[in-house]
PDB file of N, CA and C in Angstrom:
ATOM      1  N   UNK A   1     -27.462 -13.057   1.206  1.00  0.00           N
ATOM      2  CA  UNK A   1     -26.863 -11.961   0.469  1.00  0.00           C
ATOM      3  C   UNK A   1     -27.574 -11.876  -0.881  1.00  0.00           C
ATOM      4  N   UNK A   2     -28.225 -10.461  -1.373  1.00  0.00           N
ATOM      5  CA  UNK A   2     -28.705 -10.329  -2.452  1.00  0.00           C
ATOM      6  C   UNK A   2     -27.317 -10.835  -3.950  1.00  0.00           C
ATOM      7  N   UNK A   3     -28.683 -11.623  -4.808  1.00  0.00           N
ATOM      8  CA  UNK A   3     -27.760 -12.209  -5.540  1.00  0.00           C
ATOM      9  C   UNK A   3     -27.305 -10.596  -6.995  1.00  0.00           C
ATOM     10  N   UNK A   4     -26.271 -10.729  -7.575  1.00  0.00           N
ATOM     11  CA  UNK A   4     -25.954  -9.826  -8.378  1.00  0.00           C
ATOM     12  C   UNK A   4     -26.948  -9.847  -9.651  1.00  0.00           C
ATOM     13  N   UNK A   5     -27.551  -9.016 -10.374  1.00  0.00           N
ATOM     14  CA  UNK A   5     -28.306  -9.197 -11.259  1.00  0.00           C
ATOM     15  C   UNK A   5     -27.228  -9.469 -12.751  1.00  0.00           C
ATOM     16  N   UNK A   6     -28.139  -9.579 -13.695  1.00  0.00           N
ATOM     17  CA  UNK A   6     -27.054 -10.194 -15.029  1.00  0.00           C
ATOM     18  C   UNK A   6     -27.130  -8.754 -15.408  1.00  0.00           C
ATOM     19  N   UNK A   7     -25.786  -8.662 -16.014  1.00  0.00           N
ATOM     20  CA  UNK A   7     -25.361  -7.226 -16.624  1.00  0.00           C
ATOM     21  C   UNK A   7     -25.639  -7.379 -17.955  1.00  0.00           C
ATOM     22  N   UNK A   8     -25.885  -6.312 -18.497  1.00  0.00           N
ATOM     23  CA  UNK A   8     -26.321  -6.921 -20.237  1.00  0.00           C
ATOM     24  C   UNK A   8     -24.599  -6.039 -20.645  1.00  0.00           C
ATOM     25  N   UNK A   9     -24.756  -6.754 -21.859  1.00  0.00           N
ATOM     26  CA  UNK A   9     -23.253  -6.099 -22.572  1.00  0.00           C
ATOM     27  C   UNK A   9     -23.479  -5.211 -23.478  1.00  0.00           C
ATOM     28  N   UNK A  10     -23.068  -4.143 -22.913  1.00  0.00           N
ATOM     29  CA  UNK A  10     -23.140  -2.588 -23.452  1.00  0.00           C
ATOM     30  C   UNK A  10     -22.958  -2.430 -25.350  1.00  0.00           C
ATOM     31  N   UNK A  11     -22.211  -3.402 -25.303  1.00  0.00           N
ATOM     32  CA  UNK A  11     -21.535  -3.634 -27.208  1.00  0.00           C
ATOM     33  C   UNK A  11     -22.844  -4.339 -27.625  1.00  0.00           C
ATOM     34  N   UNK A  12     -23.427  -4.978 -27.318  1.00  0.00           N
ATOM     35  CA  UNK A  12     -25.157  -5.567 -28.234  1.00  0.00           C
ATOM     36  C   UNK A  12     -26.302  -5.592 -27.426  1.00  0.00           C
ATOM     37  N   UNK A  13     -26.079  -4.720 -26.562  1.00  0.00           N
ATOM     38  CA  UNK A  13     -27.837  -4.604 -25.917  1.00  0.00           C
ATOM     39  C   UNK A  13     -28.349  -3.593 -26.331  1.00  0.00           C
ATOM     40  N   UNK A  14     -29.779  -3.793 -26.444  1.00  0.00           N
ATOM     41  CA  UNK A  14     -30.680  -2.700 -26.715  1.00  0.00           C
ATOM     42  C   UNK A  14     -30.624  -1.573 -25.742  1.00  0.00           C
ATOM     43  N   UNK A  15     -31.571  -0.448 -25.920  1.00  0.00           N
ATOM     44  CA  UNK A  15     -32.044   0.366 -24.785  1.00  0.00           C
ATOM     45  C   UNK A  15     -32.626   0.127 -23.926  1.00  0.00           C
ATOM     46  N   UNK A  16     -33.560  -0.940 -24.592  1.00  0.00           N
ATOM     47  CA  UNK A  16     -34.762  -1.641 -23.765  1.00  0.00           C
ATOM     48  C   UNK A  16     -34.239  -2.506 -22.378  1.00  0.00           C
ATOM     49  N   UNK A  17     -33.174  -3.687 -23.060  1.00  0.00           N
ATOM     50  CA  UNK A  17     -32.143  -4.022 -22.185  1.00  0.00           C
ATOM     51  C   UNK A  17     -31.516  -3.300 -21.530  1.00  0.00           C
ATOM     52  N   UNK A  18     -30.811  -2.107 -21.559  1.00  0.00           N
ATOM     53  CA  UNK A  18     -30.160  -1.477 -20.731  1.00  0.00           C
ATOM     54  C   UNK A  18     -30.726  -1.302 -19.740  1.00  0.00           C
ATOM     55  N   UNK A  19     -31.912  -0.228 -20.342  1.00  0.00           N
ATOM     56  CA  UNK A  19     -32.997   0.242 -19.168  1.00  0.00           C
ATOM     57  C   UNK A  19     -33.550  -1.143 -17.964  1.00  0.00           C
ATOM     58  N   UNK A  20     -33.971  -2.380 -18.815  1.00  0.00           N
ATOM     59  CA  UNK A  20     -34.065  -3.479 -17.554  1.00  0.00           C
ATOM     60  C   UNK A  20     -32.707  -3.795 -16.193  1.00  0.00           C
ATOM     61  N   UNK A  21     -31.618  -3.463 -17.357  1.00  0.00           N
ATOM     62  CA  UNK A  21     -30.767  -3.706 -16.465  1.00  0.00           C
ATOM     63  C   UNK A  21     -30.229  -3.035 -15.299  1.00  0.00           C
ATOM     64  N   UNK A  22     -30.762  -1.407 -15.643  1.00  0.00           N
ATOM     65  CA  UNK A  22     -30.982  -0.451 -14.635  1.00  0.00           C
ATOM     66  C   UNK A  22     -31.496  -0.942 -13.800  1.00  0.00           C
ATOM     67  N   UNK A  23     -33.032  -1.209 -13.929  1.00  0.00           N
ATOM     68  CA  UNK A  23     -34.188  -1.207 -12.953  1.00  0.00           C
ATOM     69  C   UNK A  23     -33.463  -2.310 -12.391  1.00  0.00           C
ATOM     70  N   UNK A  24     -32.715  -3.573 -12.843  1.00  0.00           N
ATOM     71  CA  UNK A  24     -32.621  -4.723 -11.924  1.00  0.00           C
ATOM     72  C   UNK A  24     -31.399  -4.382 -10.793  1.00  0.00           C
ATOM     73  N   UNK A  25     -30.504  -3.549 -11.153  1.00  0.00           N
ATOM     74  CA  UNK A  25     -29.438  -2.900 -10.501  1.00  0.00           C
ATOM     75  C   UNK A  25     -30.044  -1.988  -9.624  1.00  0.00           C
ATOM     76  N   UNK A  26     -31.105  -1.338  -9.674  1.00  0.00           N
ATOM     77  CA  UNK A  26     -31.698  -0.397  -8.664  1.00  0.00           C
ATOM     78  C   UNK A  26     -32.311  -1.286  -7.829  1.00  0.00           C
ATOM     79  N   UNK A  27     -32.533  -2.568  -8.152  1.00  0.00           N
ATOM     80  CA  UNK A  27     -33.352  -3.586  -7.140  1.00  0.00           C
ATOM     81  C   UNK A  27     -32.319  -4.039  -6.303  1.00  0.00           C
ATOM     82  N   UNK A  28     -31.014  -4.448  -7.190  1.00  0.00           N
ATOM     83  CA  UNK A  28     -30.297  -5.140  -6.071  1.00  0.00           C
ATOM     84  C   UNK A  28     -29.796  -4.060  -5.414  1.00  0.00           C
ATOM     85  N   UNK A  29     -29.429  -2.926  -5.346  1.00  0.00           N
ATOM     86  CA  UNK A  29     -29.020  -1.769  -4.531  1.00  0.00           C
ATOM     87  C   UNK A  29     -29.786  -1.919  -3.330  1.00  0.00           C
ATOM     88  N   UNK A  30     -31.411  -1.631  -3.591  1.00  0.00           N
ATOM     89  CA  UNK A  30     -32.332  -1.566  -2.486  1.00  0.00           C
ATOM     90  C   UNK A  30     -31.990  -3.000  -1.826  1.00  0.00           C
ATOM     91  N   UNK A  31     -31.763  -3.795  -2.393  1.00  0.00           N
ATOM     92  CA  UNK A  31     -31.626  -5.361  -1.394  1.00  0.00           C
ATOM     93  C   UNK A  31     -30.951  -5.118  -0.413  1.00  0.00           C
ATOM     94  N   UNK A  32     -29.492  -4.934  -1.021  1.00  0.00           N
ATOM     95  CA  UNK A  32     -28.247  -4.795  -0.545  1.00  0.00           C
ATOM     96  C   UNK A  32     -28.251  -3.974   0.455  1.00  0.00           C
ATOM     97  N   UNK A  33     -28.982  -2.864   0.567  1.00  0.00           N
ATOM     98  CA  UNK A  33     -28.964  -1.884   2.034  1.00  0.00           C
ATOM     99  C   UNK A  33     -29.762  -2.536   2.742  1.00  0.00           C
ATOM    100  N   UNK A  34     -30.764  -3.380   2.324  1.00  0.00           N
ATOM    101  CA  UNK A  34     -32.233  -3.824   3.708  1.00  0.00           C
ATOM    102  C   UNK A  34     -31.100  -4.985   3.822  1.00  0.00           C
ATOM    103  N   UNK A  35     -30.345  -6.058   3.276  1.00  0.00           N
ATOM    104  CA  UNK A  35     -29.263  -6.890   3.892  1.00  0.00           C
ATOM    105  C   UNK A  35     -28.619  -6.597   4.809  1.00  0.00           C
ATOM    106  N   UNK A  36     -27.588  -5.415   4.349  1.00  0.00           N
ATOM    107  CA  UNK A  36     -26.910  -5.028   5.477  1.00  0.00           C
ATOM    108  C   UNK A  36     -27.291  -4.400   6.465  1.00  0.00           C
ATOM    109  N   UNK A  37     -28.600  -3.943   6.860  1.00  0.00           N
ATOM    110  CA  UNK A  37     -29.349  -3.585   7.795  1.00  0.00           C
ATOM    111  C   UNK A  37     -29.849  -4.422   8.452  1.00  0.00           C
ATOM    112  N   UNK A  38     -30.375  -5.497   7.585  1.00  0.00           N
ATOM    113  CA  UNK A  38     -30.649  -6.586   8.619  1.00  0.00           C
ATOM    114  C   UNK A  38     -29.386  -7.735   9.312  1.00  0.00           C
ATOM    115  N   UNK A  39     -28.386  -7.506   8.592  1.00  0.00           N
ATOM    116  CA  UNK A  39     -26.969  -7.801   9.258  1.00  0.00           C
ATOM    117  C   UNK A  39     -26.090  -6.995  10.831  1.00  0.00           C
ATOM    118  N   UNK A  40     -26.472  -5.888  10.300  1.00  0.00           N
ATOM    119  CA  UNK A  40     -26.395  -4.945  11.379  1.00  0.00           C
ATOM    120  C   UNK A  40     -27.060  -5.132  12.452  1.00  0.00           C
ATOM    121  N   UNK A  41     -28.571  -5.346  12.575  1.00  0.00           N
ATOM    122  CA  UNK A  41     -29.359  -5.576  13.391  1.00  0.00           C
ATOM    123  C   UNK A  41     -29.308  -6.331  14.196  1.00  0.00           C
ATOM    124  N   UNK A  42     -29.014  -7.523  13.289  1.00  0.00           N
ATOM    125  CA  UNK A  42     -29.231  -9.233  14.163  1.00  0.00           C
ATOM    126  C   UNK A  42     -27.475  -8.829  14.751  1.00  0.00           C
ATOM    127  N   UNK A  43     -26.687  -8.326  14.624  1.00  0.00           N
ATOM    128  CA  UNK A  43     -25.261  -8.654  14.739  1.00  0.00           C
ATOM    129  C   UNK A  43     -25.645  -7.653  16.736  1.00  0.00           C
ATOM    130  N   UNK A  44     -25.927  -6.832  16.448  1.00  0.00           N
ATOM    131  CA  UNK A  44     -26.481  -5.955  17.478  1.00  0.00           C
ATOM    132  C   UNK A  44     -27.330  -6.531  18.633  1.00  0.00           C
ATOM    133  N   UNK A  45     -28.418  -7.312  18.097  1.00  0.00           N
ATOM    134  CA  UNK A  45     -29.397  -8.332  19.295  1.00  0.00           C
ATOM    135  C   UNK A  45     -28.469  -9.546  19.657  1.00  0.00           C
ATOM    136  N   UNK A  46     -27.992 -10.175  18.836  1.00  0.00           N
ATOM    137  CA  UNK A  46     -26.957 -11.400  19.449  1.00  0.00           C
ATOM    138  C   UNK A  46     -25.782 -10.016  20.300  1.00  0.00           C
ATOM    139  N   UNK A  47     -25.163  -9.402  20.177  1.00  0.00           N
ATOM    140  CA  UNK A  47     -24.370  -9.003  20.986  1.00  0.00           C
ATOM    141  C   UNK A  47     -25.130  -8.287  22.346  1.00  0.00           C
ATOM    142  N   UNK A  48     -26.791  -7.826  22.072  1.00  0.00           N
ATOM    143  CA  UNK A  48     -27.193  -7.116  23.627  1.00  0.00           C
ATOM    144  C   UNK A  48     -27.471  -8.810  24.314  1.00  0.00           C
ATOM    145  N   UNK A  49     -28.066  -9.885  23.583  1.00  0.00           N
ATOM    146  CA  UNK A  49     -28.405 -10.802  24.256  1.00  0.00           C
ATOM    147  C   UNK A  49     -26.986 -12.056  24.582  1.00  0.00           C
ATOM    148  N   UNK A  50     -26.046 -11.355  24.011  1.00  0.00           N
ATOM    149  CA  UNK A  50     -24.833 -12.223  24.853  1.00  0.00           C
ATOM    150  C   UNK A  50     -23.930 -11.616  25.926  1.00  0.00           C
ATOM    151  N   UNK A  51     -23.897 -10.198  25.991  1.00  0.00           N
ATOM    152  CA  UNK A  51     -23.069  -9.183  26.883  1.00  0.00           C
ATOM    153  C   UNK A  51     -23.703  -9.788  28.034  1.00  0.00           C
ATOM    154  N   UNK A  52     -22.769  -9.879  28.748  1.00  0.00           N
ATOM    155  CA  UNK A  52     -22.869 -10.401  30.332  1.00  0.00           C
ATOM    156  C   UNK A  52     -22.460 -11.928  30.338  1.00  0.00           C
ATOM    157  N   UNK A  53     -22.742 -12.574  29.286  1.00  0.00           N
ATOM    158  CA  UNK A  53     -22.811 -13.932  28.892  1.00  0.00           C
ATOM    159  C   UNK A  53     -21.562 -14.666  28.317  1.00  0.00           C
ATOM    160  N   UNK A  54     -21.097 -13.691  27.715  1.00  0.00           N
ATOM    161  CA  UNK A  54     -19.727 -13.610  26.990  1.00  0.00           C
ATOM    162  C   UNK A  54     -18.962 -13.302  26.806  1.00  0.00           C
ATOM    163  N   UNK A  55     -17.291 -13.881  26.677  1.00  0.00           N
ATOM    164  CA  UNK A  55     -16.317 -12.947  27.251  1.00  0.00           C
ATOM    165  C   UNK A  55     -16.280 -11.746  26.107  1.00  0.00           C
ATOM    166  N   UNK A  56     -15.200 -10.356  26.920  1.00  0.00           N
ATOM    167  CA  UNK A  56     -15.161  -9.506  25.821  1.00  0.00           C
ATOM    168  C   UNK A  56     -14.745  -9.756  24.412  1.00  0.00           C
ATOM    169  N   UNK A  57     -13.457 -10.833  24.498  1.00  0.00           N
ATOM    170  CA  UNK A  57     -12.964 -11.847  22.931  1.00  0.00           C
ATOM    171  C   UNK A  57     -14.273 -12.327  22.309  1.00  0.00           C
ATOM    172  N   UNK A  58     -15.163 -12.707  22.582  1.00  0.00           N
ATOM    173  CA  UNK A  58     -16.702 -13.391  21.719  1.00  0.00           C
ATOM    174  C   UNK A  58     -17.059 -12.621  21.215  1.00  0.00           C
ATOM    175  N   UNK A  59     -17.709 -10.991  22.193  1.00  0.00           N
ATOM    176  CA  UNK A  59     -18.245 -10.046  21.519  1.00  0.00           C
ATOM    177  C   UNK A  59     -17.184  -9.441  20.380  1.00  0.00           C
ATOM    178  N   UNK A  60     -15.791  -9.228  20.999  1.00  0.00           N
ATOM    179  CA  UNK A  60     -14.908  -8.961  19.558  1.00  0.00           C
ATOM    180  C   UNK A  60     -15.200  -9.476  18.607  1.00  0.00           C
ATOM    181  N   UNK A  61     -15.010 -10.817  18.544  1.00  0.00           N
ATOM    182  CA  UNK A  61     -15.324 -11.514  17.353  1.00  0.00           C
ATOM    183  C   UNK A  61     -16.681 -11.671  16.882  1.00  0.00           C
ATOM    184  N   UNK A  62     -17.682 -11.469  17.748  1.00  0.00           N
ATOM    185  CA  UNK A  62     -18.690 -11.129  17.295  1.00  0.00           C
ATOM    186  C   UNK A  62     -19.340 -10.179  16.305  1.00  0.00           C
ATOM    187  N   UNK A  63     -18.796  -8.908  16.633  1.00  0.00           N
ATOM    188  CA  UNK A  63     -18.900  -7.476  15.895  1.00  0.00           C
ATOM    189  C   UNK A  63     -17.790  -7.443  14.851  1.00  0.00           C
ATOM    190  N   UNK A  64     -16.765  -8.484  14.832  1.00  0.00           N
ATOM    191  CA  UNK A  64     -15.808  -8.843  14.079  1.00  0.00           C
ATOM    192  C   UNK A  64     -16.700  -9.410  12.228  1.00  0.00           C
ATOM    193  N   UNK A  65     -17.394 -10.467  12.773  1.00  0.00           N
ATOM    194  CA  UNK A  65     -17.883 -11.294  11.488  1.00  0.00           C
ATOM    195  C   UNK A  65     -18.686 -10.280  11.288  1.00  0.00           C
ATOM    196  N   UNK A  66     -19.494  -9.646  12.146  1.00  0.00           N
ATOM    197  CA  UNK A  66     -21.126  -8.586  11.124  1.00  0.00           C
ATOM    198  C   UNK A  66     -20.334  -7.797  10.401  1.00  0.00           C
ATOM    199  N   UNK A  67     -18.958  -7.202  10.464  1.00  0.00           N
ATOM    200  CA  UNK A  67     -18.244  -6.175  10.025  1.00  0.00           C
ATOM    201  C   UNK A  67     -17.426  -6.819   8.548  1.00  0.00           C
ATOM    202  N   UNK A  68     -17.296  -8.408   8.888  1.00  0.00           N
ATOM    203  CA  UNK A  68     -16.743  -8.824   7.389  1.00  0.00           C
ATOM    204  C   UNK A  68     -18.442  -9.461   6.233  1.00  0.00           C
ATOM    205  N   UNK A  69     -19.229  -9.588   7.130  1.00  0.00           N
ATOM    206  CA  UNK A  69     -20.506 -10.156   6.646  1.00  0.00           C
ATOM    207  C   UNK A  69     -20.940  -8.866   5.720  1.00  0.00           C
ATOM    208  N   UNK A  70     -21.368  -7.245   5.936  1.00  0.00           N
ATOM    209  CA  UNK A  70     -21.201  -6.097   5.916  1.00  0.00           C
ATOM    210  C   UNK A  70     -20.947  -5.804   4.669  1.00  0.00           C
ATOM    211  N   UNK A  71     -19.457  -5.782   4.954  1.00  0.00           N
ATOM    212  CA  UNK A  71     -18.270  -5.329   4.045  1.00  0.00           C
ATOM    213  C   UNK A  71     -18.329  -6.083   2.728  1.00  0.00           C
ATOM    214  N   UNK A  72     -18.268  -7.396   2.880  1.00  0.00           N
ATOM    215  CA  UNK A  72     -18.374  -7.919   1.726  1.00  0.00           C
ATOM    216  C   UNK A  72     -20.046  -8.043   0.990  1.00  0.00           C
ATOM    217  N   UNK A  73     -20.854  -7.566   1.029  1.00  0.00           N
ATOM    218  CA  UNK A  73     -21.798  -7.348   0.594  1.00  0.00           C
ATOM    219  C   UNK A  73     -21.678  -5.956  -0.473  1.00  0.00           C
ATOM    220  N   UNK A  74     -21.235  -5.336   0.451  1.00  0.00           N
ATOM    221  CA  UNK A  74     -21.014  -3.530   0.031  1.00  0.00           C
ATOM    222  C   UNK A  74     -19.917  -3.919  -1.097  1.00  0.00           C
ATOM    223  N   UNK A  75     -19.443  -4.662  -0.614  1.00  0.00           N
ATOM    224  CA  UNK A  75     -17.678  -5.147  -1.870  1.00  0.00           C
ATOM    225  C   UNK A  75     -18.366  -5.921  -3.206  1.00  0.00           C
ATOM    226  N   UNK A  76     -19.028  -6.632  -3.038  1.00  0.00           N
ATOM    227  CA  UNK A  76     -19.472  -7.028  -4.040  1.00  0.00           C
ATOM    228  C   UNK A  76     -20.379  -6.466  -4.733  1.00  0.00           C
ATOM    229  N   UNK A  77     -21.232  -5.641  -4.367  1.00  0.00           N
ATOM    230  CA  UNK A  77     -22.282  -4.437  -4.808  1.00  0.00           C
ATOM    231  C   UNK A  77     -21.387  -3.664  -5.702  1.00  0.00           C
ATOM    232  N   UNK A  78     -20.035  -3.123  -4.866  1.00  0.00           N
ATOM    233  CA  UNK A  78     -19.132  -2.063  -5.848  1.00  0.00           C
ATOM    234  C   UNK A  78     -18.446  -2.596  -6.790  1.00  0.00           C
ATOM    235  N   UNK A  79     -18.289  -3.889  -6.847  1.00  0.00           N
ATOM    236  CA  UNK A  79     -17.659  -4.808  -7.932  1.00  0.00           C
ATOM    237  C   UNK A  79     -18.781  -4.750  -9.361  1.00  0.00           C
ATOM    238  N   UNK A  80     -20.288  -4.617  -8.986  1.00  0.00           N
ATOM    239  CA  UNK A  80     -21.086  -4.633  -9.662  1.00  0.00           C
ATOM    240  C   UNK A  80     -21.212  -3.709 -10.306  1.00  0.00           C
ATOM    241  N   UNK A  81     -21.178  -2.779  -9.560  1.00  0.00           N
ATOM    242  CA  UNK A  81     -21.532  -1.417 -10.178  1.00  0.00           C
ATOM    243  C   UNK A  81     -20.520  -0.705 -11.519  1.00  0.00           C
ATOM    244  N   UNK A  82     -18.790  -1.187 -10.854  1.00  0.00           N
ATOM    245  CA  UNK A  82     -18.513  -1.187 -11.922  1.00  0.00           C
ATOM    246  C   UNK A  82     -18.436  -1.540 -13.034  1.00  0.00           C
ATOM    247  N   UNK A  83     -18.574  -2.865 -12.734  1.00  0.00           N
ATOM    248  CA  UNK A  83     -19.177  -4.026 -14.359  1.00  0.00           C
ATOM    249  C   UNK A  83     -20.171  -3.011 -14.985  1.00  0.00           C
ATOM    250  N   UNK A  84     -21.268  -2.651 -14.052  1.00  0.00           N
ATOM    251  CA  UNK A  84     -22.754  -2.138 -14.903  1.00  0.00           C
ATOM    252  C   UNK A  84     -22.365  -0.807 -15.514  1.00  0.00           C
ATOM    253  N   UNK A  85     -21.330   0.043 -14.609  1.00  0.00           N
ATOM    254  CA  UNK A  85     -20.929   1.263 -15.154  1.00  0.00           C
ATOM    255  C   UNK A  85     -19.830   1.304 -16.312  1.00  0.00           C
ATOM    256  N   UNK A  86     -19.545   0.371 -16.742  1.00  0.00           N
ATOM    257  CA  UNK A  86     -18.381   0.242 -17.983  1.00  0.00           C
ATOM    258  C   UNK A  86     -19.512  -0.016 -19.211  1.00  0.00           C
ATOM    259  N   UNK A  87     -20.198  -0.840 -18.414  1.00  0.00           N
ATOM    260  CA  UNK A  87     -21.610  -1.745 -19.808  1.00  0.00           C
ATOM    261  C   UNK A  87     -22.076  -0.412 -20.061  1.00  0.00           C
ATOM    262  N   UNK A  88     -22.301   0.495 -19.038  1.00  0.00           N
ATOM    263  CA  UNK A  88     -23.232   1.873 -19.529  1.00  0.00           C
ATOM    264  C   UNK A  88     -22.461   2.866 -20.657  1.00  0.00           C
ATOM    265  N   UNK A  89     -20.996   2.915 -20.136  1.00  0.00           N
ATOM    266  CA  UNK A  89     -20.036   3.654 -20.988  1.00  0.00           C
ATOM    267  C   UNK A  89     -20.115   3.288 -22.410  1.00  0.00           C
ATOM    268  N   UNK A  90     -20.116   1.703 -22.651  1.00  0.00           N
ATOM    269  CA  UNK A  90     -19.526   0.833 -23.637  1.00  0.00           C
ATOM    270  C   UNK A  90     -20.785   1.477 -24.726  1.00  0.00           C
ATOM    271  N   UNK A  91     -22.035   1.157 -23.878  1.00  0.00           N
ATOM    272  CA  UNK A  91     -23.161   1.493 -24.591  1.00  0.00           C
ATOM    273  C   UNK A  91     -23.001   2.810 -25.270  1.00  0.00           C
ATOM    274  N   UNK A  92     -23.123   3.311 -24.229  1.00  0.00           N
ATOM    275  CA  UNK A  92     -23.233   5.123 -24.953  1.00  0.00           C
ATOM    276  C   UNK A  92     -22.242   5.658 -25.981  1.00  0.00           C
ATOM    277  N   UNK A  93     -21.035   4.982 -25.890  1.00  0.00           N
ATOM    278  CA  UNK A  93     -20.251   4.736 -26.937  1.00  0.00           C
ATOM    279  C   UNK A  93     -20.668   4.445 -28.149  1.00  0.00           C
ATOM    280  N   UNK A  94     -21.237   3.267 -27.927  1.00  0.00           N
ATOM    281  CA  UNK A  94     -21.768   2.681 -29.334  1.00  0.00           C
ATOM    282  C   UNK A  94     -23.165   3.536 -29.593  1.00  0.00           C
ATOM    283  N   UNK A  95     -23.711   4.409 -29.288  1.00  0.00           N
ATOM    284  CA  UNK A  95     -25.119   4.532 -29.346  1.00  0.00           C
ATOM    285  C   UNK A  95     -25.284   6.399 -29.161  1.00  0.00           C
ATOM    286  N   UNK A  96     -24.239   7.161 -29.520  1.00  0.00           N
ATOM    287  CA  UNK A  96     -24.170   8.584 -29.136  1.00  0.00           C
ATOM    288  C   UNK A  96     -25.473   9.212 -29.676  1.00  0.00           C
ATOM    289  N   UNK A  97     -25.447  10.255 -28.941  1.00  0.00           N
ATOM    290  CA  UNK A  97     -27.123  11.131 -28.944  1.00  0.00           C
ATOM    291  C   UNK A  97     -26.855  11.740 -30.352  1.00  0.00           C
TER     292      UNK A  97
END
Protein backbone atom coordinates (compact mmCIF):
# COMPACT_ATOMS: atom_id res chain seq x y z
CA UNK A 1 0.00 0.00 0.00
CA UNK A 2 1.33 3.40 -1.12
CA UNK A 3 2.72 5.09 1.91
CA UNK A 4 0.87 8.68 2.74
CA UNK A 5 3.15 11.56 1.90
CA UNK A 6 4.01 14.28 4.84
CA UNK A 7 1.50 17.09 4.74
CA UNK A 8 3.18 20.40 5.32
CA UNK A 9 1.15 22.73 7.77
CA UNK A 10 -0.73 25.25 5.98
CA UNK A 11 -0.11 27.91 9.19
CA UNK A 12 4.04 27.95 8.39
CA UNK A 13 4.73 26.52 5.07
CA UNK A 14 5.97 28.26 2.28
CA UNK A 15 4.55 28.18 -1.32
CA UNK A 16 7.43 26.38 -2.28
CA UNK A 17 6.40 23.73 0.36
CA UNK A 18 2.96 23.69 -0.49
CA UNK A 19 3.55 23.30 -4.09
CA UNK A 20 6.04 20.07 -3.09
CA UNK A 21 3.38 18.90 -1.17
CA UNK A 22 1.03 18.97 -4.08
CA UNK A 23 3.33 17.24 -6.41
CA UNK A 24 3.92 14.53 -3.55
CA UNK A 25 0.03 14.12 -3.13
CA UNK A 26 -0.36 13.87 -6.94
CA UNK A 27 2.27 11.00 -6.64
CA UNK A 28 0.59 9.19 -4.03
CA UNK A 29 -2.84 9.52 -5.90
CA UNK A 30 -1.15 7.96 -9.05
CA UNK A 31 0.22 5.09 -6.62
CA UNK A 32 -2.89 4.53 -5.04
CA UNK A 33 -4.89 3.79 -8.37
CA UNK A 34 -1.85 1.48 -10.00
CA UNK A 35 -2.30 -0.32 -6.15
CA UNK A 36 -5.65 -0.83 -6.37
CA UNK A 37 -5.43 -2.03 -9.82
CA UNK A 38 -2.95 -4.21 -9.12
CA UNK A 39 -5.16 -5.49 -6.14
CA UNK A 40 -7.95 -5.90 -8.39
CA UNK A 41 -6.01 -7.86 -10.77
CA UNK A 42 -4.19 -10.37 -8.68
CA UNK A 43 -7.66 -10.71 -6.62
CA UNK A 44 -9.22 -11.68 -10.21
CA UNK A 45 -6.23 -14.35 -11.38
CA UNK A 46 -6.27 -16.10 -7.87
CA UNK A 47 -10.09 -16.31 -8.25
CA UNK A 48 -9.95 -17.54 -12.37
CA UNK A 49 -7.07 -19.90 -11.10
CA UNK A 50 -9.07 -21.25 -8.05
CA UNK A 51 -12.82 -21.53 -9.58
CA UNK A 52 -13.34 -25.13 -10.04
CA UNK A 53 -10.84 -25.67 -7.21
CA UNK A 54 -12.72 -23.96 -4.60
CA UNK A 55 -15.72 -23.96 -2.83
CA UNK A 56 -18.16 -21.04 -3.66
CA UNK A 57 -17.49 -19.79 0.42
CA UNK A 58 -13.42 -19.40 -0.64
CA UNK A 59 -14.19 -17.49 -3.70
CA UNK A 60 -16.69 -15.36 -1.38
CA UNK A 61 -14.17 -14.73 0.82
CA UNK A 62 -11.88 -14.38 -1.66
CA UNK A 63 -13.44 -11.32 -3.55
CA UNK A 64 -14.35 -10.54 0.10
CA UNK A 65 -10.55 -9.47 1.27
CA UNK A 66 -9.63 -7.69 -2.47
CA UNK A 67 -12.84 -5.62 -1.63
CA UNK A 68 -11.55 -4.73 2.08
CA UNK A 69 -7.74 -4.63 0.69
CA UNK A 70 -9.39 -1.94 -2.04
CA UNK A 71 -11.43 -0.03 0.17
CA UNK A 72 -9.08 0.67 2.65
CA UNK A 73 -6.52 2.05 0.44
CA UNK A 74 -9.18 4.43 -1.22
CA UNK A 75 -10.10 5.15 2.78
CA UNK A 76 -6.97 6.13 3.61
CA UNK A 77 -6.18 8.19 0.40
CA UNK A 78 -9.58 10.18 1.42
CA UNK A 79 -8.40 10.55 4.96
CA UNK A 80 -5.41 12.25 3.23
CA UNK A 81 -6.82 14.33 1.11
CA UNK A 82 -8.64 15.85 3.67
CA UNK A 83 -5.70 16.55 5.97
CA UNK A 84 -3.99 18.08 2.60
CA UNK A 85 -7.27 19.95 1.78
CA UNK A 86 -7.66 21.80 5.24
CA UNK A 87 -3.51 22.48 5.05
CA UNK A 88 -4.54 24.11 1.57
CA UNK A 89 -7.50 26.16 3.16
CA UNK A 90 -5.37 27.01 6.32
CA UNK A 91 -2.76 28.29 3.84
CA UNK A 92 -4.74 30.43 1.65
CA UNK A 93 -6.10 31.85 4.67
CA UNK A 94 -3.00 32.94 5.89
CA UNK A 95 -1.60 33.99 2.48
CA UNK A 96 -4.77 35.82 0.49
CA UNK A 97 -4.14 37.03 -3.17
Amino acid sequence: MPLTPDIPDGASATTQRMLEGQRAFKAYDADTVTYTKCVDSAIDQLTREATGHASAADLNDLAAVGVRVHDTAIEQEQVAADSFNLQVRTFKAKHPK
